[in-house]
N, C-alpha and C. Protein backbone atom coordinates (compact mmCIF):
# COMPACT_ATOMS: atom_id res chain seq x y z
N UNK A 1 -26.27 61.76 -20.89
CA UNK A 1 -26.32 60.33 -21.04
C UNK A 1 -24.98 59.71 -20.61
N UNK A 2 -25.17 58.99 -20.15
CA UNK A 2 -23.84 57.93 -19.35
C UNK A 2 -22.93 57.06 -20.52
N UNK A 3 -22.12 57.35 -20.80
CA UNK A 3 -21.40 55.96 -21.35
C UNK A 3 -21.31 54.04 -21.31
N UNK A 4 -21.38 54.54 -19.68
CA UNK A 4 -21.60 52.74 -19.12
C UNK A 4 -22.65 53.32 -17.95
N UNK A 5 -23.83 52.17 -18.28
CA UNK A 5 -24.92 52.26 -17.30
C UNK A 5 -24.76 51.48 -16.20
N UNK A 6 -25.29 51.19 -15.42
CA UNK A 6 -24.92 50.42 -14.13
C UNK A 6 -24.60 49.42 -14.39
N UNK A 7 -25.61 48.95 -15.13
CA UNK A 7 -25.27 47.12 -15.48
C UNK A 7 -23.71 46.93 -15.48
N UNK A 8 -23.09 47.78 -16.66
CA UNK A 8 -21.91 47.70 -17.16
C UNK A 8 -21.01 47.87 -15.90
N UNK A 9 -21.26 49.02 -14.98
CA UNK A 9 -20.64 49.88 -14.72
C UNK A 9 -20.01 48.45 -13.14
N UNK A 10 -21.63 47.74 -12.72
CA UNK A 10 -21.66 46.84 -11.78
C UNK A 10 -20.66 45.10 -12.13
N UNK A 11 -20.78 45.28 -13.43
CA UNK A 11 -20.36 44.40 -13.93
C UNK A 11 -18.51 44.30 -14.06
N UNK A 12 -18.48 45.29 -14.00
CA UNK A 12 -16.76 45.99 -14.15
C UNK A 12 -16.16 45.90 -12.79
N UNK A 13 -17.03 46.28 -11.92
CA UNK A 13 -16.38 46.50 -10.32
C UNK A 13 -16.69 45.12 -10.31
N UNK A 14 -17.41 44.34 -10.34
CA UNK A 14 -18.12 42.70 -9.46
C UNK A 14 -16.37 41.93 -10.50
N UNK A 15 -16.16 42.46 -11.52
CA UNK A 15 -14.70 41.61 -12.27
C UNK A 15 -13.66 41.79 -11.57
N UNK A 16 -13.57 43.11 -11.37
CA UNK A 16 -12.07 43.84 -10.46
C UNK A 16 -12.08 43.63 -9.21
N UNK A 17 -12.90 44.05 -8.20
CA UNK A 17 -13.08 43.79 -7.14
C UNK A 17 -12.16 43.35 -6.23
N UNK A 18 -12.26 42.49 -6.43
CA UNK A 18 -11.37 41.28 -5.15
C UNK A 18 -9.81 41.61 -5.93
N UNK A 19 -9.57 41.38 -7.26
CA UNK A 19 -7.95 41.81 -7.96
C UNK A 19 -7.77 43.83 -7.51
N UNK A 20 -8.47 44.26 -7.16
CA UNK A 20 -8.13 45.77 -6.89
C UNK A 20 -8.07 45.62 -4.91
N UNK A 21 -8.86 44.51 -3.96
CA UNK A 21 -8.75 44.83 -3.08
C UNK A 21 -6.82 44.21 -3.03
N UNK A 22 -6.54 43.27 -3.79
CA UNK A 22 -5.59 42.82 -3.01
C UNK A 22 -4.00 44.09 -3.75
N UNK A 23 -4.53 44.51 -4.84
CA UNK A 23 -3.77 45.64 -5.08
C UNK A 23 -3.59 46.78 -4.19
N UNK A 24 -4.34 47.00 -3.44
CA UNK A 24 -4.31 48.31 -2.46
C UNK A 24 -3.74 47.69 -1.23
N UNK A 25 -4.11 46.31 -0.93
CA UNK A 25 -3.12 46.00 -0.09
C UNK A 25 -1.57 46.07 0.28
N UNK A 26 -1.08 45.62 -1.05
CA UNK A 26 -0.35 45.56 -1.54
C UNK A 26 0.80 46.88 -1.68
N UNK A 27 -0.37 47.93 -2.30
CA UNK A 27 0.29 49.31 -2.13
C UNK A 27 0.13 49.79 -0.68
N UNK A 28 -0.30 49.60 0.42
CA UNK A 28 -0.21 49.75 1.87
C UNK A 28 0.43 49.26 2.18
N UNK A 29 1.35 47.98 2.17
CA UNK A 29 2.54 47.23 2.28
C UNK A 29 3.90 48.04 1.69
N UNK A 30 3.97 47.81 0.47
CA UNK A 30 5.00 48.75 -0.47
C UNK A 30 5.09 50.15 -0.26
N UNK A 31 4.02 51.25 -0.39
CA UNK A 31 3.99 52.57 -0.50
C UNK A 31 3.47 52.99 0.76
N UNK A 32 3.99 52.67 2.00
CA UNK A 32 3.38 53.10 3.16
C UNK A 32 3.84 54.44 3.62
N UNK A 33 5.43 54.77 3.24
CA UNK A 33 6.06 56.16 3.45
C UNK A 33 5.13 57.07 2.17
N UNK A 34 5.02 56.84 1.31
CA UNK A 34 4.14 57.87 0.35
C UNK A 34 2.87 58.10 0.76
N UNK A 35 2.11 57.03 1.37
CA UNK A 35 0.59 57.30 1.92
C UNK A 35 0.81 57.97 2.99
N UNK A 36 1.73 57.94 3.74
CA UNK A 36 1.84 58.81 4.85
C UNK A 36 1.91 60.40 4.73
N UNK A 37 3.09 60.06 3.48
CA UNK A 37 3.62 61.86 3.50
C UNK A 37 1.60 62.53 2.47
N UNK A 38 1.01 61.66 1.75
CA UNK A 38 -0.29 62.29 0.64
C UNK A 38 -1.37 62.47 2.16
N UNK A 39 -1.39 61.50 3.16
CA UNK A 39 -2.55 61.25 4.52
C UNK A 39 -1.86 63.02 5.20
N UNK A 40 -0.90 62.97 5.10
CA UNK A 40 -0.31 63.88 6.24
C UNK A 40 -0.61 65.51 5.03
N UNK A 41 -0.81 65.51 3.89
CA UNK A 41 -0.85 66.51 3.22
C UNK A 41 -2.45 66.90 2.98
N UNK A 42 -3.07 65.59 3.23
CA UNK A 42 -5.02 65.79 2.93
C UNK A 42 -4.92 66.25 4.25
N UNK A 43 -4.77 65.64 5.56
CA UNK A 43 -5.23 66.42 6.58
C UNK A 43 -4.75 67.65 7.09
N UNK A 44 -3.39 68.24 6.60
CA UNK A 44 -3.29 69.22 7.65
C UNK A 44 -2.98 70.31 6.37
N UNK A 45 -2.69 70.01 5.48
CA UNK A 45 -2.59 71.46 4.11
C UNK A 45 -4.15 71.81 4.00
N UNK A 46 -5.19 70.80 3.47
CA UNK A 46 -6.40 70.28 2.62
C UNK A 46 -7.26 70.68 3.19
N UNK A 47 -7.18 70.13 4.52
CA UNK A 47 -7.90 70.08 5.44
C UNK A 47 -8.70 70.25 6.39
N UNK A 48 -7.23 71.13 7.09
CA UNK A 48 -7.30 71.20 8.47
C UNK A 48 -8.01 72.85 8.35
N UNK A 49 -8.05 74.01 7.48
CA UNK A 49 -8.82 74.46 7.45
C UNK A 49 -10.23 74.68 7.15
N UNK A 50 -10.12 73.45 6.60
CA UNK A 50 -12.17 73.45 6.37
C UNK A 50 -12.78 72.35 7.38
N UNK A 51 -11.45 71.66 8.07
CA UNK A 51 -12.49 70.80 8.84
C UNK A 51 -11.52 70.54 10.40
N UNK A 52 -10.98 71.79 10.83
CA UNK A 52 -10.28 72.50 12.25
C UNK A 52 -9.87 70.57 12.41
N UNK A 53 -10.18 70.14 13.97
CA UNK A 53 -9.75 69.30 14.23
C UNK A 53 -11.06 68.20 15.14
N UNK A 54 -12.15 68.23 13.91
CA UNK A 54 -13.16 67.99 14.10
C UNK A 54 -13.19 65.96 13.92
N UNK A 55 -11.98 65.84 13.64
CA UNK A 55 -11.72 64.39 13.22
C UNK A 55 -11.74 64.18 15.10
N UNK A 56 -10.97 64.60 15.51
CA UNK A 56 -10.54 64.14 16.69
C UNK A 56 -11.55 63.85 17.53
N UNK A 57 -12.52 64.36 17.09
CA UNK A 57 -14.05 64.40 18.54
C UNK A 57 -14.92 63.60 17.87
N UNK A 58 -14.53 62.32 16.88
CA UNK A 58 -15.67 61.55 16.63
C UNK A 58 -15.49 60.28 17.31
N UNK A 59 -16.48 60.15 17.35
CA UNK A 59 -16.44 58.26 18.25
C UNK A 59 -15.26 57.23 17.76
N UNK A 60 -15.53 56.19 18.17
CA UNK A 60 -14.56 54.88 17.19
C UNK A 60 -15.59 54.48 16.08
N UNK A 61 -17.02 54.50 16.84
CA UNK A 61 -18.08 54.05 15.63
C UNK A 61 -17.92 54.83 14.45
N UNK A 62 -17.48 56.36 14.38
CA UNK A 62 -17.65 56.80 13.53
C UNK A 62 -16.69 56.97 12.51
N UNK A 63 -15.14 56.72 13.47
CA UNK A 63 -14.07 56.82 12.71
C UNK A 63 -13.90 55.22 11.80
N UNK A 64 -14.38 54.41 12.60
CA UNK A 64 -14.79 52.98 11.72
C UNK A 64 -15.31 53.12 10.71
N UNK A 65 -16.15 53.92 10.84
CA UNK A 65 -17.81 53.83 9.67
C UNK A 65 -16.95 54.92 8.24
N UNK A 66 -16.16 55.77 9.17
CA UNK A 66 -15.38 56.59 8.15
C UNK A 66 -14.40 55.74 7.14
N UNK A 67 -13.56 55.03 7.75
CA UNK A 67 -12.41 54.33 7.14
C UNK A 67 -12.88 53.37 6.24
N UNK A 68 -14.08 52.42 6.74
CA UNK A 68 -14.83 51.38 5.57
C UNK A 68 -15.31 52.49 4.38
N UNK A 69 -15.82 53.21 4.44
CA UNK A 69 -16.83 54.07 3.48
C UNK A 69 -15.20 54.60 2.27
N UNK A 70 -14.50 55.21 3.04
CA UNK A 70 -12.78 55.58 2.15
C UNK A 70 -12.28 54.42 1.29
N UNK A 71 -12.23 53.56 2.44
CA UNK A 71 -11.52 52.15 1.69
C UNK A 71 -12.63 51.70 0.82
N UNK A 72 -13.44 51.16 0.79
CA UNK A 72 -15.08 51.37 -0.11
C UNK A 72 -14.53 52.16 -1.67
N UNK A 73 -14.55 53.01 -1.33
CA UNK A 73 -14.47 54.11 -2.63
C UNK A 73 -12.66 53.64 -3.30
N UNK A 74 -11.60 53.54 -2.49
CA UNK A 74 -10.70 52.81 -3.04
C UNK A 74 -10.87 51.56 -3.89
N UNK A 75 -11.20 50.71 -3.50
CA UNK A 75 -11.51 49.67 -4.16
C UNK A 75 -12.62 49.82 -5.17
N UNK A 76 -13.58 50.86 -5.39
CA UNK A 76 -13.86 51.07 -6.48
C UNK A 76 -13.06 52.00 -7.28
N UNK A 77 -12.16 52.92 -7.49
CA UNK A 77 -11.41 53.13 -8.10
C UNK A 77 -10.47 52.10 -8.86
N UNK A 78 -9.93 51.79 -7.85
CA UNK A 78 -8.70 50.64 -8.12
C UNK A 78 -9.59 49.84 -9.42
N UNK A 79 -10.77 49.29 -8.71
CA UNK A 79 -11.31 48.25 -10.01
C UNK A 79 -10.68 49.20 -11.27
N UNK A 80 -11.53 49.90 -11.49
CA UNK A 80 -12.09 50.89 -12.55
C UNK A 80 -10.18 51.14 -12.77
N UNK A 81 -9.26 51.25 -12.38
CA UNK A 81 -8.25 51.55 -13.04
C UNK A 81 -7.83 50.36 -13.58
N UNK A 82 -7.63 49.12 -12.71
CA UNK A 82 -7.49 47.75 -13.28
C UNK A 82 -8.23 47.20 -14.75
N UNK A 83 -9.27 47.54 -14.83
CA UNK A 83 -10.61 47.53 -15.86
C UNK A 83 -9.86 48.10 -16.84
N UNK A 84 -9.74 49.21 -16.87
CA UNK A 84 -9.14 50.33 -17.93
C UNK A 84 -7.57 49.77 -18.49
N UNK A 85 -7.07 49.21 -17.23
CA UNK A 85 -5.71 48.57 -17.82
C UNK A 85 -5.75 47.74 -18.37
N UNK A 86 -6.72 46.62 -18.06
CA UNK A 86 -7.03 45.54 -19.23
C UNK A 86 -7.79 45.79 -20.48
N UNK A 87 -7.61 46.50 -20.22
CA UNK A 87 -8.91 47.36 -22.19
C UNK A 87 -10.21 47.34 -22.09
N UNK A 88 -10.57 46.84 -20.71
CA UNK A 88 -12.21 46.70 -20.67
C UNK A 88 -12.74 47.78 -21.02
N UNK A 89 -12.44 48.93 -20.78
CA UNK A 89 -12.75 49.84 -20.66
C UNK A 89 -12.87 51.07 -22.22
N UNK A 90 -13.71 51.51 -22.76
CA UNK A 90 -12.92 52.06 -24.43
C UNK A 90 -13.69 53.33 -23.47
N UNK A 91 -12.36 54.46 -24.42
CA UNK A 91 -12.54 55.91 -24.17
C UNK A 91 -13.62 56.47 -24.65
N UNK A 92 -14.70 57.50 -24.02
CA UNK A 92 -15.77 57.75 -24.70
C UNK A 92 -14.78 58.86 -25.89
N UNK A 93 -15.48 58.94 -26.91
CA UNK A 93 -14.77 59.66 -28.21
C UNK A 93 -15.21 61.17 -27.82
């Protein structure tokens, strides 16, 4: 059984949303040497053996379709940490 069902769960991201996109902005502005050195450690430590250099041979459509779908999942995090920082959020016991 789930703690927060969608409703909740939709209701939390539709609050944060737009305050978590402009936070990640924000940290892409500020923390751009740290995203580099964590980007440069997912692809070639993480990575580069389970997925050779298979990035390189995809289209633009796909590397597009890749980057929205990443950033996508960022901004639902971000909510969900923002959420949690304002107390919306109570710990399941």
């Amino acid at each position: 059984m789930m703690t927060y069902d969608q409703t909740k769960q939709e209701a939390v991201f539709d609050k944060y949303a737009r305050a978590a996109v402009d936070e990640l902005v924000s940290g892409l502005l500020n923390d751009a040497d740290l995203l580099i050195r964590i980007g440069r450690q997912r692809a070639f430590q993480l990575g580069l053996e389970q997925y050779g250099d298979s990035t390189f041979h995809l289209g633009e459509l796909e590397l597009e379709t890749e980057i929205a779908h990443e950033l996508g999942d960022a901004v639902f995090y971000a909510a969900v940490l923002l959420a949690n920082k304002a107390g919306d959020l109570r710990r399941p016991d």
